[in-house]
C-alpha atoms as a PDB file:
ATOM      1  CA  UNK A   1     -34.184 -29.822  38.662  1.00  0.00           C
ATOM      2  CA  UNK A   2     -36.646 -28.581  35.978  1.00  0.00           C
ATOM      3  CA  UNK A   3     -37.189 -24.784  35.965  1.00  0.00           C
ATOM      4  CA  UNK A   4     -41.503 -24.219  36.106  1.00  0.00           C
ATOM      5  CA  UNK A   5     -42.613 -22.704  33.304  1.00  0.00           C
ATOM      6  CA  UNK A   6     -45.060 -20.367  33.025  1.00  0.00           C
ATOM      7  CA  UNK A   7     -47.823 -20.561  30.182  1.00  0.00           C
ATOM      8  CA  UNK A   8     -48.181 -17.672  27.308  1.00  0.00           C
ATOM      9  CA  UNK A   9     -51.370 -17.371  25.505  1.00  0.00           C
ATOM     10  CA  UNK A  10     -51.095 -16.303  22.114  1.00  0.00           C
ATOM     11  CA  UNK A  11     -53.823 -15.518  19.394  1.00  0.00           C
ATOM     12  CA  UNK A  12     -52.556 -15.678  15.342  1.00  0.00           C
ATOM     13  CA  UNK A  13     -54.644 -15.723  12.500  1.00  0.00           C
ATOM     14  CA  UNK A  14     -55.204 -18.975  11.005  1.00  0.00           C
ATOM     15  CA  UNK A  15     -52.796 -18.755   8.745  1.00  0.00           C
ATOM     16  CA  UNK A  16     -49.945 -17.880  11.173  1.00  0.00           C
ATOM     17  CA  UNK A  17     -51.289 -20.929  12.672  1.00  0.00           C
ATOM     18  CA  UNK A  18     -51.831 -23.308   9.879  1.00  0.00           C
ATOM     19  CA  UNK A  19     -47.651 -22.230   8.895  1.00  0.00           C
ATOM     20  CA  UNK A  20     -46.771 -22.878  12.552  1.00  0.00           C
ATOM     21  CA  UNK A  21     -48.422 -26.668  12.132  1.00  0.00           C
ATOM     22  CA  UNK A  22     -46.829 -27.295   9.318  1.00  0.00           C
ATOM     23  CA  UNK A  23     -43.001 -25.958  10.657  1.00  0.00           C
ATOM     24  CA  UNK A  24     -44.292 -28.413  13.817  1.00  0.00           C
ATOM     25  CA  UNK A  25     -44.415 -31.575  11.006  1.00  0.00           C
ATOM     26  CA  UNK A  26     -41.292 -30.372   9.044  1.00  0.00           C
ATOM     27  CA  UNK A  27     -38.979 -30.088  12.347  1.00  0.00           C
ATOM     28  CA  UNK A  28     -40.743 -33.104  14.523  1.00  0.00           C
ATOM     29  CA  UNK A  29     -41.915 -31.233  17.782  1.00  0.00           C
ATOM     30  CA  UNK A  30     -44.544 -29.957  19.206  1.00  0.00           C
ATOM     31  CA  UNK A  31     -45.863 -26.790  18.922  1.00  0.00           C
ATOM     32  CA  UNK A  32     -45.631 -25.433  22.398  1.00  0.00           C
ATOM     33  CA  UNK A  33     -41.452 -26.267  21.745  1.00  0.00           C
ATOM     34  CA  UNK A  34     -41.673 -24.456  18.722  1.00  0.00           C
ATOM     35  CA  UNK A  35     -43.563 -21.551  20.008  1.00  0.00           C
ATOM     36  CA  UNK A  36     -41.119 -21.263  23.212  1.00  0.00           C
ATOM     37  CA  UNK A  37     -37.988 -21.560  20.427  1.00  0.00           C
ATOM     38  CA  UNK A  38     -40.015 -19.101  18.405  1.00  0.00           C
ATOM     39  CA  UNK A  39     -40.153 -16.407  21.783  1.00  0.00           C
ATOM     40  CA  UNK A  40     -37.000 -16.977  22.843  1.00  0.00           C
ATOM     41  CA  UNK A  41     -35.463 -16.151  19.252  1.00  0.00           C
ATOM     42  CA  UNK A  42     -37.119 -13.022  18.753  1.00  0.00           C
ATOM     43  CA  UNK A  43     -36.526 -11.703  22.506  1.00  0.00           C
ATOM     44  CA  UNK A  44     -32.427 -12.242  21.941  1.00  0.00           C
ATOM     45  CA  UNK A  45     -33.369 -10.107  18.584  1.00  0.00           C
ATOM     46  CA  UNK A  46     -34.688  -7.416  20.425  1.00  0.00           C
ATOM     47  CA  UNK A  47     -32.404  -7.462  23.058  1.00  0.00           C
ATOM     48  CA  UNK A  48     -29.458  -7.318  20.309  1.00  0.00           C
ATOM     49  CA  UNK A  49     -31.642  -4.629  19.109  1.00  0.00           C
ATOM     50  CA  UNK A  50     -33.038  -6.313  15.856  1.00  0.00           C
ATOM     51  CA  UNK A  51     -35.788  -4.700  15.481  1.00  0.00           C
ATOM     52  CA  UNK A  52     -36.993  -4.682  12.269  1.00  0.00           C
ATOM     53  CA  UNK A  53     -38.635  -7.418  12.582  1.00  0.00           C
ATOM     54  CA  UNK A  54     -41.416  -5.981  14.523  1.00  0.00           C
ATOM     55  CA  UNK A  55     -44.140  -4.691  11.977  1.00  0.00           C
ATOM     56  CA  UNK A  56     -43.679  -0.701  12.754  1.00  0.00           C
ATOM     57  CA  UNK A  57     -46.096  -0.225   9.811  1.00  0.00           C
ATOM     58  CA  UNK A  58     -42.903  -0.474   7.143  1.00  0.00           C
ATOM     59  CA  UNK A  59     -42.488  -3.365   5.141  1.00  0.00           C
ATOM     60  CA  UNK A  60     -40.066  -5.481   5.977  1.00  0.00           C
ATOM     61  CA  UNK A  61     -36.682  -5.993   3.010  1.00  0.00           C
ATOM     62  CA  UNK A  62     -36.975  -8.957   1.041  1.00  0.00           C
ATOM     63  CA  UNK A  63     -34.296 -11.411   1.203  1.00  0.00           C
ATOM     64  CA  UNK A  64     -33.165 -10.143  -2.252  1.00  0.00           C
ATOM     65  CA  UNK A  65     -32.958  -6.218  -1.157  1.00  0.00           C
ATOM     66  CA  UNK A  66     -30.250  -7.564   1.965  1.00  0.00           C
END
Protein backbone atom coordinates (compact mmCIF):
# COMPACT_ATOMS: atom_id res chain seq x y z
CA UNK A 1 0.00 0.00 0.00
CA UNK A 2 1.26 3.49 -1.02
CA UNK A 3 1.69 5.94 1.90
CA UNK A 4 -0.49 9.52 0.74
CA UNK A 5 1.60 12.15 0.42
CA UNK A 6 1.03 15.39 1.28
CA UNK A 7 2.03 18.39 -1.11
CA UNK A 8 4.80 21.20 -0.03
CA UNK A 9 4.79 24.44 -1.76
CA UNK A 10 7.99 25.96 -2.15
CA UNK A 11 9.07 29.43 -3.67
CA UNK A 12 13.11 29.75 -4.95
CA UNK A 13 14.46 32.32 -6.95
CA UNK A 14 14.86 31.53 -10.47
CA UNK A 15 18.02 30.56 -10.26
CA UNK A 16 17.55 27.99 -7.44
CA UNK A 17 15.06 26.89 -9.88
CA UNK A 18 16.72 26.99 -13.19
CA UNK A 19 19.84 24.68 -11.07
CA UNK A 20 17.07 22.39 -9.77
CA UNK A 21 15.92 21.79 -13.72
CA UNK A 22 18.98 21.19 -14.76
CA UNK A 23 20.00 18.49 -11.62
CA UNK A 24 16.24 17.09 -12.87
CA UNK A 25 17.99 16.46 -16.67
CA UNK A 26 21.43 15.36 -15.25
CA UNK A 27 19.84 12.59 -12.77
CA UNK A 28 16.57 11.60 -15.07
CA UNK A 29 13.56 12.39 -12.66
CA UNK A 30 11.27 14.61 -12.05
CA UNK A 31 11.42 17.42 -10.07
CA UNK A 32 8.84 16.77 -7.44
CA UNK A 33 11.33 13.32 -6.77
CA UNK A 34 14.11 15.50 -6.58
CA UNK A 35 12.60 18.06 -4.40
CA UNK A 36 11.16 15.23 -1.91
CA UNK A 37 15.03 13.61 -2.06
CA UNK A 38 16.17 17.18 -1.64
CA UNK A 39 13.72 17.57 1.90
CA UNK A 40 14.30 14.46 3.09
CA UNK A 41 18.26 14.94 2.92
CA UNK A 42 18.42 18.07 4.65
CA UNK A 43 15.77 17.02 7.50
CA UNK A 44 18.20 13.76 8.42
CA UNK A 45 20.96 16.78 8.46
CA UNK A 46 19.22 18.60 10.92
CA UNK A 47 18.13 15.91 12.84
CA UNK A 48 21.96 14.65 12.99
CA UNK A 49 22.36 18.19 13.87
CA UNK A 50 24.12 19.49 10.62
CA UNK A 51 23.35 22.60 10.72
CA UNK A 52 25.47 24.64 8.96
CA UNK A 53 23.89 24.35 6.19
CA UNK A 54 21.12 26.60 7.08
CA UNK A 55 22.14 30.26 6.05
CA UNK A 56 22.43 31.77 9.84
CA UNK A 57 23.80 34.90 8.10
CA UNK A 58 27.61 33.22 8.05
CA UNK A 59 29.00 32.04 5.01
CA UNK A 60 29.12 28.75 4.55
CA UNK A 61 33.23 26.88 4.24
CA UNK A 62 34.22 26.20 0.88
CA UNK A 63 34.98 22.77 -0.04
CA UNK A 64 38.70 23.75 0.05
CA UNK A 65 38.59 25.31 3.82
CA UNK A 66 37.05 21.43 5.03
Amino acid sequence: MTQRKTPVRVFVTPDVHSRLLIQVGTHHTTPSMLGEAIIRDGLDRLERGDVPPLNTGSAPASASES
